[in-house]
C-alpha atoms as a PDB file:
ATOM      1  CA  UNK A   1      70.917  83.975  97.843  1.00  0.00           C
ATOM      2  CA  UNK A   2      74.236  86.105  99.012  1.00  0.00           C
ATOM      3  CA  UNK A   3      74.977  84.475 102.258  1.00  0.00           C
ATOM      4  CA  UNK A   4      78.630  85.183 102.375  1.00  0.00           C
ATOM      5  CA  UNK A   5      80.443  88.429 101.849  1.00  0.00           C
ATOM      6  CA  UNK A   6      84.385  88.775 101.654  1.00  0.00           C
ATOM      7  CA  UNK A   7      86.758  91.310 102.840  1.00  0.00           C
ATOM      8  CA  UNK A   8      90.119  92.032 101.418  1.00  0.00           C
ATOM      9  CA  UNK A   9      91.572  93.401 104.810  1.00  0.00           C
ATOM     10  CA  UNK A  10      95.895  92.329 103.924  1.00  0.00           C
ATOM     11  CA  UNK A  11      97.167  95.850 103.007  1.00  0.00           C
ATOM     12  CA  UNK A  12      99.301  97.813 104.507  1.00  0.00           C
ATOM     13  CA  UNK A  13      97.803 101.334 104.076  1.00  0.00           C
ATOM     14  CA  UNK A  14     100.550 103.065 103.693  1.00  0.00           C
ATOM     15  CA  UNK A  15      98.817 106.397 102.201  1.00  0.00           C
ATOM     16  CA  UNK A  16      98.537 106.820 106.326  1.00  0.00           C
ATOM     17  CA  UNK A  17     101.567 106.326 107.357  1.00  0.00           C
ATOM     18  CA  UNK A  18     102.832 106.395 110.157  1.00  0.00           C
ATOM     19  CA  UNK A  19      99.396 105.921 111.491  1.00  0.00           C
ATOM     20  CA  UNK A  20      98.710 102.876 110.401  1.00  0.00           C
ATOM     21  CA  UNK A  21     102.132 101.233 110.995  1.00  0.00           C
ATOM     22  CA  UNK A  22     100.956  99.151 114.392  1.00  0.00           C
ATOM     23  CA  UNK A  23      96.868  99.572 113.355  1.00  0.00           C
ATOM     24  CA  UNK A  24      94.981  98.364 110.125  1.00  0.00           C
ATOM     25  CA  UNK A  25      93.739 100.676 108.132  1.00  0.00           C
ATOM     26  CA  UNK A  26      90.494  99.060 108.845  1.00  0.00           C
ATOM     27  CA  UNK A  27      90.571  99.723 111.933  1.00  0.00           C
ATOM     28  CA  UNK A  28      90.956 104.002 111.128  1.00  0.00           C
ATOM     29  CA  UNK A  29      87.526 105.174 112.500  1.00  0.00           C
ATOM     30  CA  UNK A  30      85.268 107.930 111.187  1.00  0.00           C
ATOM     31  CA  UNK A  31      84.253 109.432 114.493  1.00  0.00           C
ATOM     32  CA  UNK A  32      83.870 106.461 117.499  1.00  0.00           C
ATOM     33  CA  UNK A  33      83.357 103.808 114.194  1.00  0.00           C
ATOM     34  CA  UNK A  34      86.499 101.448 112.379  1.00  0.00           C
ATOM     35  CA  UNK A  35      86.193 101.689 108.900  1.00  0.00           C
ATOM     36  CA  UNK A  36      85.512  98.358 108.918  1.00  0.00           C
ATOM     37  CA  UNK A  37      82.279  97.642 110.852  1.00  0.00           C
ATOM     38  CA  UNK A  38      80.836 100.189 108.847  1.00  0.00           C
ATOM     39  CA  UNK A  39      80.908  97.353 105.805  1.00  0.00           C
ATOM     40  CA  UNK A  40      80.124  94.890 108.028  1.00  0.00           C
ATOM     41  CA  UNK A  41      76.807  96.651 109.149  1.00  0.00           C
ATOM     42  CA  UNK A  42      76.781  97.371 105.317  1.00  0.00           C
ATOM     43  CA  UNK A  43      76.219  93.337 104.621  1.00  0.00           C
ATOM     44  CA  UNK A  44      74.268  92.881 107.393  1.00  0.00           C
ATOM     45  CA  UNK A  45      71.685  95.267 106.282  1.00  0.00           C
ATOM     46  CA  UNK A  46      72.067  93.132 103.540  1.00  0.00           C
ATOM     47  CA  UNK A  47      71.012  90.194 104.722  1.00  0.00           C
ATOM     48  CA  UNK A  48      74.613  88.420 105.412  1.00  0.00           C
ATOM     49  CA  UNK A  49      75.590  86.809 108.157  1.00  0.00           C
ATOM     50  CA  UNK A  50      78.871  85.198 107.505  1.00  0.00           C
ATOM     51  CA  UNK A  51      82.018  87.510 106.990  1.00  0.00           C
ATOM     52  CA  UNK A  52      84.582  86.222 105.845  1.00  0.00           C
ATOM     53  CA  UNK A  53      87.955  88.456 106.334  1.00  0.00           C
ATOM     54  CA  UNK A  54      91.339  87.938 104.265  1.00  0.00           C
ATOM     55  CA  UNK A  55      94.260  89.376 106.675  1.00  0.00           C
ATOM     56  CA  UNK A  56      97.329  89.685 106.869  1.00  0.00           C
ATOM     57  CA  UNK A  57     100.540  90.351 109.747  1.00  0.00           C
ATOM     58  CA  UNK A  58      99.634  92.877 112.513  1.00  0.00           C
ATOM     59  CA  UNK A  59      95.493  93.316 111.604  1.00  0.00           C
ATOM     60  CA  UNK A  60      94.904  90.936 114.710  1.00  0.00           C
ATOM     61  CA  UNK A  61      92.946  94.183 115.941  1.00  0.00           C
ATOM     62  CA  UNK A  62      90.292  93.435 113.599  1.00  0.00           C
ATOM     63  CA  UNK A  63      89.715  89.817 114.654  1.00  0.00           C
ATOM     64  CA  UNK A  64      89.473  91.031 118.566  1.00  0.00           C
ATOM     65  CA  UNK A  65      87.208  93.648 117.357  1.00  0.00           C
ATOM     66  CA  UNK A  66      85.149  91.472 116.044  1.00  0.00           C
ATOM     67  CA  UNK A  67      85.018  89.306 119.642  1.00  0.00           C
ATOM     68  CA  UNK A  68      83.636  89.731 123.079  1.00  0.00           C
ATOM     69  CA  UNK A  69      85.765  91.901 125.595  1.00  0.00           C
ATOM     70  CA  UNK A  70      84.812  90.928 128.974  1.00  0.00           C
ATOM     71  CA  UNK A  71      87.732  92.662 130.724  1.00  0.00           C
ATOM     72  CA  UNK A  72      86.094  95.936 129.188  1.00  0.00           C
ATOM     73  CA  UNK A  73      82.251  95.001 129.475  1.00  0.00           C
ATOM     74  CA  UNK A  74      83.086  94.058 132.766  1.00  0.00           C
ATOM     75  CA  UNK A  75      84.105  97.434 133.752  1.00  0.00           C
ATOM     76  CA  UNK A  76      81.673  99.398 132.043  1.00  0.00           C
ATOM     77  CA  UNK A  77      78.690  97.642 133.149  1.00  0.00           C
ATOM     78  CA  UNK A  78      75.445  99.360 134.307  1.00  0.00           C
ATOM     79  CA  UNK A  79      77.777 102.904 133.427  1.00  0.00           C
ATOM     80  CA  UNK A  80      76.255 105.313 130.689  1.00  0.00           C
ATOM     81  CA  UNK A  81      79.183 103.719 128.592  1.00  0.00           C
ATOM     82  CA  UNK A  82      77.392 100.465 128.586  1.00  0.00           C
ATOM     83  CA  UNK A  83      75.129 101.594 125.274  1.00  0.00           C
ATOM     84  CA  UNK A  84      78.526 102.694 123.287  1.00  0.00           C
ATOM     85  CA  UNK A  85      78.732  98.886 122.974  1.00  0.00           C
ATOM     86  CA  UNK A  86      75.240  98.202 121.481  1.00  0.00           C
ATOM     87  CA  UNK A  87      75.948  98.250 118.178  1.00  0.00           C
ATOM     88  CA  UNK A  88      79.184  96.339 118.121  1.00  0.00           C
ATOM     89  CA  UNK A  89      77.571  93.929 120.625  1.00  0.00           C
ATOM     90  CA  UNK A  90      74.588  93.132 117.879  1.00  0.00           C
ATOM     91  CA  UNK A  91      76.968  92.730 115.016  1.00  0.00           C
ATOM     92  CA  UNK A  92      79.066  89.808 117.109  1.00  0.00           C
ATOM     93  CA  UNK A  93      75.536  88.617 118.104  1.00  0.00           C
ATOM     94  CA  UNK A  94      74.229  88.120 114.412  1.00  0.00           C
ATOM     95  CA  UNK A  95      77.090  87.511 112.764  1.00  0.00           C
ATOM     96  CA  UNK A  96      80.002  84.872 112.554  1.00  0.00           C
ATOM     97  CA  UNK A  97      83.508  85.714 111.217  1.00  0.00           C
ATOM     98  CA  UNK A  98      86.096  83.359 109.909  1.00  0.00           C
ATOM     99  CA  UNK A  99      89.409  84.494 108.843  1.00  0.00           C
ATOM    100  CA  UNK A 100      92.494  83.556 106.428  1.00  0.00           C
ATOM    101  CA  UNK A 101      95.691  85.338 105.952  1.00  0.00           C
ATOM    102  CA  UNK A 102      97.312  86.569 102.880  1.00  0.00           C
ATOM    103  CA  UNK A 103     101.141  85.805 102.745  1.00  0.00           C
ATOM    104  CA  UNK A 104     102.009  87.976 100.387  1.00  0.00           C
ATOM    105  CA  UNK A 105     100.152  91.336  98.876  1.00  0.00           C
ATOM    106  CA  UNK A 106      99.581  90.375  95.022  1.00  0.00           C
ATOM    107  CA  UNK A 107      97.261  92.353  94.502  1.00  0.00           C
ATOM    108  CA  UNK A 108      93.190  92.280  94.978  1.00  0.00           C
ATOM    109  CA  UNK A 109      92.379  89.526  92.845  1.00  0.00           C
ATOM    110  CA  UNK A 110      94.857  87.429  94.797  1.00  0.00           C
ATOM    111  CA  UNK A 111      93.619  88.746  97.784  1.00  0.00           C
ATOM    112  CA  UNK A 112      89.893  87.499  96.816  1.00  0.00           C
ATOM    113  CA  UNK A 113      91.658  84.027  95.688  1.00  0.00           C
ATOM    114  CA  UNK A 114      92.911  83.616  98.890  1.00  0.00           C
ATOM    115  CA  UNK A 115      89.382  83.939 100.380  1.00  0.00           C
ATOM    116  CA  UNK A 116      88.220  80.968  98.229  1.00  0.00           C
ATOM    117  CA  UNK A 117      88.694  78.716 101.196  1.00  0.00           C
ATOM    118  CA  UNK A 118      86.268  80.759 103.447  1.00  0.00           C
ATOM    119  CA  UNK A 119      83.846  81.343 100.207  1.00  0.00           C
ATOM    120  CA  UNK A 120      83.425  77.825  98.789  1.00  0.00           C
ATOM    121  CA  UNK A 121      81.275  77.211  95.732  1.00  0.00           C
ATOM    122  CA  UNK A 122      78.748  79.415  96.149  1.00  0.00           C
ATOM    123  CA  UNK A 123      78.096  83.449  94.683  1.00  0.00           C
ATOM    124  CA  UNK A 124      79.532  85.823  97.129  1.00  0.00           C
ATOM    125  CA  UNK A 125      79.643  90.053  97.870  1.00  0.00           C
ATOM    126  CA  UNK A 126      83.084  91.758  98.420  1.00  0.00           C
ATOM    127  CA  UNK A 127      83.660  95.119 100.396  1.00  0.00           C
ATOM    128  CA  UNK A 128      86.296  97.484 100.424  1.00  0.00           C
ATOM    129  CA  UNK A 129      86.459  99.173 103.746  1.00  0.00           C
ATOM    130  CA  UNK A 130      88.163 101.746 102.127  1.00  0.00           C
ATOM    131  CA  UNK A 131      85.245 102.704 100.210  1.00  0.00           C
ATOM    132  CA  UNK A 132      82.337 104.177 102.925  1.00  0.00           C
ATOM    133  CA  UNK A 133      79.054 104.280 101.178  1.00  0.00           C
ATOM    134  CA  UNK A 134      75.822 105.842 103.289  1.00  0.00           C
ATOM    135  CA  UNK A 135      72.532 105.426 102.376  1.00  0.00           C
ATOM    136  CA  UNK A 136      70.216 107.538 104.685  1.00  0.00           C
ATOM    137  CA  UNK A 137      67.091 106.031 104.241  1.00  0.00           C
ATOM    138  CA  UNK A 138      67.410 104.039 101.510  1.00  0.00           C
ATOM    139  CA  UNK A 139      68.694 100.437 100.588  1.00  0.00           C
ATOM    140  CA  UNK A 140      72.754 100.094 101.239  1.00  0.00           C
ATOM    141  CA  UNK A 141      74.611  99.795  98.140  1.00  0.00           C
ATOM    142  CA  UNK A 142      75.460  96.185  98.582  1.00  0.00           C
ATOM    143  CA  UNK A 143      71.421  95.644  98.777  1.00  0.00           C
ATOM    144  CA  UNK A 144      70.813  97.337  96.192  1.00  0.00           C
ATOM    145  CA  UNK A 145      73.664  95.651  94.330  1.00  0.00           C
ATOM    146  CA  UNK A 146      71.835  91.828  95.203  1.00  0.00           C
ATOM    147  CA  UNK A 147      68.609  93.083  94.058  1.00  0.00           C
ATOM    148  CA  UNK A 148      70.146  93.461  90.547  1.00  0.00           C
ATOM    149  CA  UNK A 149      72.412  89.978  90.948  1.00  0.00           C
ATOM    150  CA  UNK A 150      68.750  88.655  91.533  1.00  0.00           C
ATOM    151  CA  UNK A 151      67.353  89.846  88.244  1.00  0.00           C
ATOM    152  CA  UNK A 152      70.715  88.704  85.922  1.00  0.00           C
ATOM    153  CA  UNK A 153      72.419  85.814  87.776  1.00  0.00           C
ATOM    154  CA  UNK A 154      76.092  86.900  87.185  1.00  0.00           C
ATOM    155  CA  UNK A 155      78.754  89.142  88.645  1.00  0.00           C
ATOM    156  CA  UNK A 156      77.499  92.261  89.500  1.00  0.00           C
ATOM    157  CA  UNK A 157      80.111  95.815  90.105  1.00  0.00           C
ATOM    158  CA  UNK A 158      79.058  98.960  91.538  1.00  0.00           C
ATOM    159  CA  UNK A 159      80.061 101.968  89.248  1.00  0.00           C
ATOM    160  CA  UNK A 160      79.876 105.781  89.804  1.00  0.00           C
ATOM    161  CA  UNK A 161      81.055 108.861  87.304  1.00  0.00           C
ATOM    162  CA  UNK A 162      84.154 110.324  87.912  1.00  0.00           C
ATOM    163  CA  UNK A 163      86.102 113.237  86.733  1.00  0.00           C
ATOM    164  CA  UNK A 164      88.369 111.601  83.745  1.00  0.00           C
ATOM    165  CA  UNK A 165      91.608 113.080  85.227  1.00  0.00           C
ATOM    166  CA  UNK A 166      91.076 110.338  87.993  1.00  0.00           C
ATOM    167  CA  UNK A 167      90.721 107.148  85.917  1.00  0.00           C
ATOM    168  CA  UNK A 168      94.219 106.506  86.470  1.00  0.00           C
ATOM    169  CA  UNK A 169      93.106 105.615  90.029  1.00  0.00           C
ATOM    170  CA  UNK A 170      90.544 102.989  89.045  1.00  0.00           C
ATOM    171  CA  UNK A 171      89.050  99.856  87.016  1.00  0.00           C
ATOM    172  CA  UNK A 172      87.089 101.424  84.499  1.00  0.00           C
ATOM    173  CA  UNK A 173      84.580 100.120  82.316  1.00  0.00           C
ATOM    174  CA  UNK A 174      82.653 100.499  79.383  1.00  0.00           C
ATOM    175  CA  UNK A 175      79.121  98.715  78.704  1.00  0.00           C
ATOM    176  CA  UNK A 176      75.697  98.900  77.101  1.00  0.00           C
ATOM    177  CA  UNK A 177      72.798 100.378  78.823  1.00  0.00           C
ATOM    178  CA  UNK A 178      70.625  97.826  79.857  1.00  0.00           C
ATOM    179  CA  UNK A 179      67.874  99.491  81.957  1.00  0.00           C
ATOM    180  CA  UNK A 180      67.854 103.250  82.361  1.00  0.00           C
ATOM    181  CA  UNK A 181      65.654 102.849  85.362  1.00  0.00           C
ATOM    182  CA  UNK A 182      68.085 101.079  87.580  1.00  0.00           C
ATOM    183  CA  UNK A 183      71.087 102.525  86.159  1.00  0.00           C
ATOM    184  CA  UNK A 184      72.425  98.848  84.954  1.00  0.00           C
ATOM    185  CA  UNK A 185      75.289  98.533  82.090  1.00  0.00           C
ATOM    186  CA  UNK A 186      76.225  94.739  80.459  1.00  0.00           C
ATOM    187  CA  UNK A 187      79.912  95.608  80.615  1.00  0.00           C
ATOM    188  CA  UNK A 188      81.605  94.928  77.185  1.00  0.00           C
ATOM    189  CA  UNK A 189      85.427  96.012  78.326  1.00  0.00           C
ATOM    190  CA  UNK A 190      87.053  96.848  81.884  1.00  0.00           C
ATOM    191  CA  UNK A 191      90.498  98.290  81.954  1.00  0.00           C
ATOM    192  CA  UNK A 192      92.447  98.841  85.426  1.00  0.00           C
ATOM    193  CA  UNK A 193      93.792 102.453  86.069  1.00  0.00           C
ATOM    194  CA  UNK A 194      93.806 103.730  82.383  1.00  0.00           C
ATOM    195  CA  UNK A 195      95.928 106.450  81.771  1.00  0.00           C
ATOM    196  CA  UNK A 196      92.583 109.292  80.827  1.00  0.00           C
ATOM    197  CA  UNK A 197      93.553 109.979  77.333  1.00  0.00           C
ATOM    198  CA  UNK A 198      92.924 106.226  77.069  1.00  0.00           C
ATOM    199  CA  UNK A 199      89.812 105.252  79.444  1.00  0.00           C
ATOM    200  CA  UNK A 200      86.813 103.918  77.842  1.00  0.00           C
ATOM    201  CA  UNK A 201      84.363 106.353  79.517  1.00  0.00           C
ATOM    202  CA  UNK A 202      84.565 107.706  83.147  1.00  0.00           C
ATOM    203  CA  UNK A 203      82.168 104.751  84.879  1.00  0.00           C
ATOM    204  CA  UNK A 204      84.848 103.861  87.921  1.00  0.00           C
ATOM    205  CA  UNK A 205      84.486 100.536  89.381  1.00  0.00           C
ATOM    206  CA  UNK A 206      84.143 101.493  93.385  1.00  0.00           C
ATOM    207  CA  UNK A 207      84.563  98.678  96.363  1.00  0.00           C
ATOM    208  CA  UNK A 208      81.477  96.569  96.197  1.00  0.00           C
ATOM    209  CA  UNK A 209      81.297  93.166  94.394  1.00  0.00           C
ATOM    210  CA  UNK A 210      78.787  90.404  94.076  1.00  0.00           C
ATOM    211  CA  UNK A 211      80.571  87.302  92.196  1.00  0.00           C
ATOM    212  CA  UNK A 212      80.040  84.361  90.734  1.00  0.00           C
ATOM    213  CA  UNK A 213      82.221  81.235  91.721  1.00  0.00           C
ATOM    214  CA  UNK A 214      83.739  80.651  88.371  1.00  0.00           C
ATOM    215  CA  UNK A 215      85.715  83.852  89.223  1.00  0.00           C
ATOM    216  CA  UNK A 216      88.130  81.751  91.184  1.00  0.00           C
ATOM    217  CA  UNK A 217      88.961  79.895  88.232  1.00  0.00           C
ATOM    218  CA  UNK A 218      89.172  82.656  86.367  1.00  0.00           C
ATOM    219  CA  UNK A 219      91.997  84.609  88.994  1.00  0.00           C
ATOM    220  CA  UNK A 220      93.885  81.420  88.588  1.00  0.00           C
ATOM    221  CA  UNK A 221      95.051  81.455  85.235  1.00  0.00           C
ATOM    222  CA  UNK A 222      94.713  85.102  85.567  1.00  0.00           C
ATOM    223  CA  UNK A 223      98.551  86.797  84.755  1.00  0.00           C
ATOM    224  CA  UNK A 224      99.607  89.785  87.103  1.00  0.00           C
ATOM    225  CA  UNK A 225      98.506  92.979  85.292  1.00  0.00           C
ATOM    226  CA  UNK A 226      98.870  96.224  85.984  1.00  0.00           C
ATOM    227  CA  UNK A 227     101.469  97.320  88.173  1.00  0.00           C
ATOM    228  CA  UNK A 228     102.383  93.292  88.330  1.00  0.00           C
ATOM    229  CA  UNK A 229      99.769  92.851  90.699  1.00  0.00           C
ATOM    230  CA  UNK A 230      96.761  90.230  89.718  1.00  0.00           C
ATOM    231  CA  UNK A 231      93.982  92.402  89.228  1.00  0.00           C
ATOM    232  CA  UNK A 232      90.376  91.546  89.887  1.00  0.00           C
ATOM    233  CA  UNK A 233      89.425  93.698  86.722  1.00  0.00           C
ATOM    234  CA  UNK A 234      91.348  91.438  84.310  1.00  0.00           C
ATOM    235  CA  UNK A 235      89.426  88.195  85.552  1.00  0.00           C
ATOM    236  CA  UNK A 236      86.513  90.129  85.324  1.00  0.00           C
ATOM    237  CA  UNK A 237      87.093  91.039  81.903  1.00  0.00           C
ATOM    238  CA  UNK A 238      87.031  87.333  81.028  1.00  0.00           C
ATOM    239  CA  UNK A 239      83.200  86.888  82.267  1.00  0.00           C
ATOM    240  CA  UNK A 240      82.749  90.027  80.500  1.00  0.00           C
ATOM    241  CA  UNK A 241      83.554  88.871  77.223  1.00  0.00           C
ATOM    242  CA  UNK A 242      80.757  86.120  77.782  1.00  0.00           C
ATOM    243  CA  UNK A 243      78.498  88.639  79.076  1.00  0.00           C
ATOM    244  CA  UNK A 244      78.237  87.854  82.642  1.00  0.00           C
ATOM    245  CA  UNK A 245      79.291  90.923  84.239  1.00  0.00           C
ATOM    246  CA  UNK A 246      76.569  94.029  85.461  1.00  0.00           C
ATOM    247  CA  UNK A 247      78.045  97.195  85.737  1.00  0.00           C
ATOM    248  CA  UNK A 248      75.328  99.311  88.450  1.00  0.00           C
ATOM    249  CA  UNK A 249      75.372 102.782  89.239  1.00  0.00           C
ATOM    250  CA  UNK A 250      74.305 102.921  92.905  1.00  0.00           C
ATOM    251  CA  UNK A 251      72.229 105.310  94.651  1.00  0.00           C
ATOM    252  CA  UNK A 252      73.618 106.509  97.489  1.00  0.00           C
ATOM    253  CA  UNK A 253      77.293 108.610  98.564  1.00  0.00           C
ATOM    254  CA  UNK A 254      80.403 107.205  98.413  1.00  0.00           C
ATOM    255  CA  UNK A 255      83.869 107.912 100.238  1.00  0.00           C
ATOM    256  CA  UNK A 256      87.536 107.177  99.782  1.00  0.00           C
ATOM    257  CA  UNK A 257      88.633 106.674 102.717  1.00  0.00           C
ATOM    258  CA  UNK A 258      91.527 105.381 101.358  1.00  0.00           C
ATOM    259  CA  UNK A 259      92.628 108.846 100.284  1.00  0.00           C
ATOM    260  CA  UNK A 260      93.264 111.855 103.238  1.00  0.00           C
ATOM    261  CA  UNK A 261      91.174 113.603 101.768  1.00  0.00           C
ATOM    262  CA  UNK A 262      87.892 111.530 101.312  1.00  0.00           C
ATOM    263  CA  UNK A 263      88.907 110.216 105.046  1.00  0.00           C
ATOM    264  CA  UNK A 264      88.532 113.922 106.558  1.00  0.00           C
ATOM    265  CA  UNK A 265      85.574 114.500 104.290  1.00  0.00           C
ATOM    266  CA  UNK A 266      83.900 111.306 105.547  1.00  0.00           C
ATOM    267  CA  UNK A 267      84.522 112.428 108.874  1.00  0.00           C
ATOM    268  CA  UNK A 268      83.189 115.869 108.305  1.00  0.00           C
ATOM    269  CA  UNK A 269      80.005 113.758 106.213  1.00  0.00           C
ATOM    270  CA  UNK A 270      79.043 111.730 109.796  1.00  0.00           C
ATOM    271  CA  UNK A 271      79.680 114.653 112.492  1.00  0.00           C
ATOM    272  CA  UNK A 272      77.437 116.987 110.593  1.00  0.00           C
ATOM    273  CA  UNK A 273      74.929 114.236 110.001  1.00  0.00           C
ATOM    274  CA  UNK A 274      74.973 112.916 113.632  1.00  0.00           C
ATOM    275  CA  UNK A 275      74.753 116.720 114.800  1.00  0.00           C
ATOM    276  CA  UNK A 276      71.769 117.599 112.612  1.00  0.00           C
END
């Protein structure tokens, strides 16, 4: 029913300076990996097979990533190299990629406005790359995430628990248990990077959406917010108030790879796991 998953890819990611001055942030890679085809894989696990990837000046690495390089396959055929490609080679195989650009950085909820042309009128997922979510084993987080859209039909957020001198870095939200088994909350209020003395609970909205259509509506009459950006938590708030937003809090880990520090523990995360 989720055939089409969007990717706010405009920023500048400037927390990684000067790093990422000539190269996305989405293109940062935890070990041989950009941050980036990690979500891909993520929505492909998922059962999606159109990307669709909002951009901006200087990310054209991402859309030759996402292309054949015959120069390079060229040079490393029939080498042990050759199989460093496999995974890559499968995603460009399975998948098809369209692109927009953002002119100007407005925030997320602009950024997922923008992607309304690749979208159309149909319910779609979002990533992050910044957020890395693994799942040894188990359903990704963005499956997991259209098994619940399934059941309720509306927008569905993914939500973890985090210490409450860090909702200033979040959308936060506060809801009524619906289903203790799958860890689902009908959110009754969302507030973007409350100050902790003034955050609803400590249930942080992380990088995976499902939404409905409506929400580009919604982001349209939607007035810049916090930090005078238009924030995707303040259009959510309006489905909210109908009762057409899911709060679920996924299984599986989570990394900010936005941050230094979740990027050099998400590094540390993958070597150990790849050398176990």
């Amino acid at each position: 029913m989720i055939k089409k998953c969007l990717f706010p890819a405009a920023g500048y990611g400037t927390r990684f300076l000067p790093a990422t001055k000539a190269t996305p942030k989405e293109m940062l890679p935890i070990l041989t990996k950009p941050l980036i085809q990690y979500g891909v894989e993520e929505a492909s696990d998922a059962g999606i097979r159109t990307m669709a990837i909002v951009t901006g000046r200087g990310k054209r690495a991402i859309e030759d990533h996402f292309d054949r390089s015959y120069e390079l396959e060229h040079q490393i055929q029939g080498s042990s190299k050759e199989a460093l490609m496999t995974e890559i080679r499968s995603v460009i195989t399975t998948c098809t990629f369209s692109y927009t650009r953002q002119m100007e950085m407005k925030g997320l909820g602009h950024a997922i406005l923008t992607g309304e042309t690749l979208i159309g009128n149909e319910p779609f997922a979002v990533i992050l790359a910044d957020d890395l979510c693994d799942n040894t084993g188990k359903e990704t987080v963005l499956k997991q995430m259209i098994n619940i859209y399934e059941k309720y039909q509306c927008s569905i957020v993914a939500i973890e628990e985090i210490p409450m001198d860090q909702t200033n870095k979040y959308g936060v939200i506060a809801g009524n248990l619906l289903d203790n088994t799958n860890n689902t909350y009908r959110v009754t209020d969302m507030v973007e990077k409350p100050d902790p003395k003034e955050a609803p609970t400590n249930m942080a909205i992380i990088g995976r959406y499902i939404l409905t259509p409506d929400i580009f509506d919604i982001i349209r009459n939607t007035k810049p917010g916090k930090g005078g950006e238009i924030q995707i938590t303040d259009a959510l708030l309006e489905q909210a108030k109908e009762g057409n937003v899911i709060a679920y809090k996924f299984d599986g880990k989570r990394f900010d790879c936005g941050s230094i520090d979740g990027f050099v523990e998400a590094t540390n995360y993958f070597y150990s796991k790849g050398s176990n």
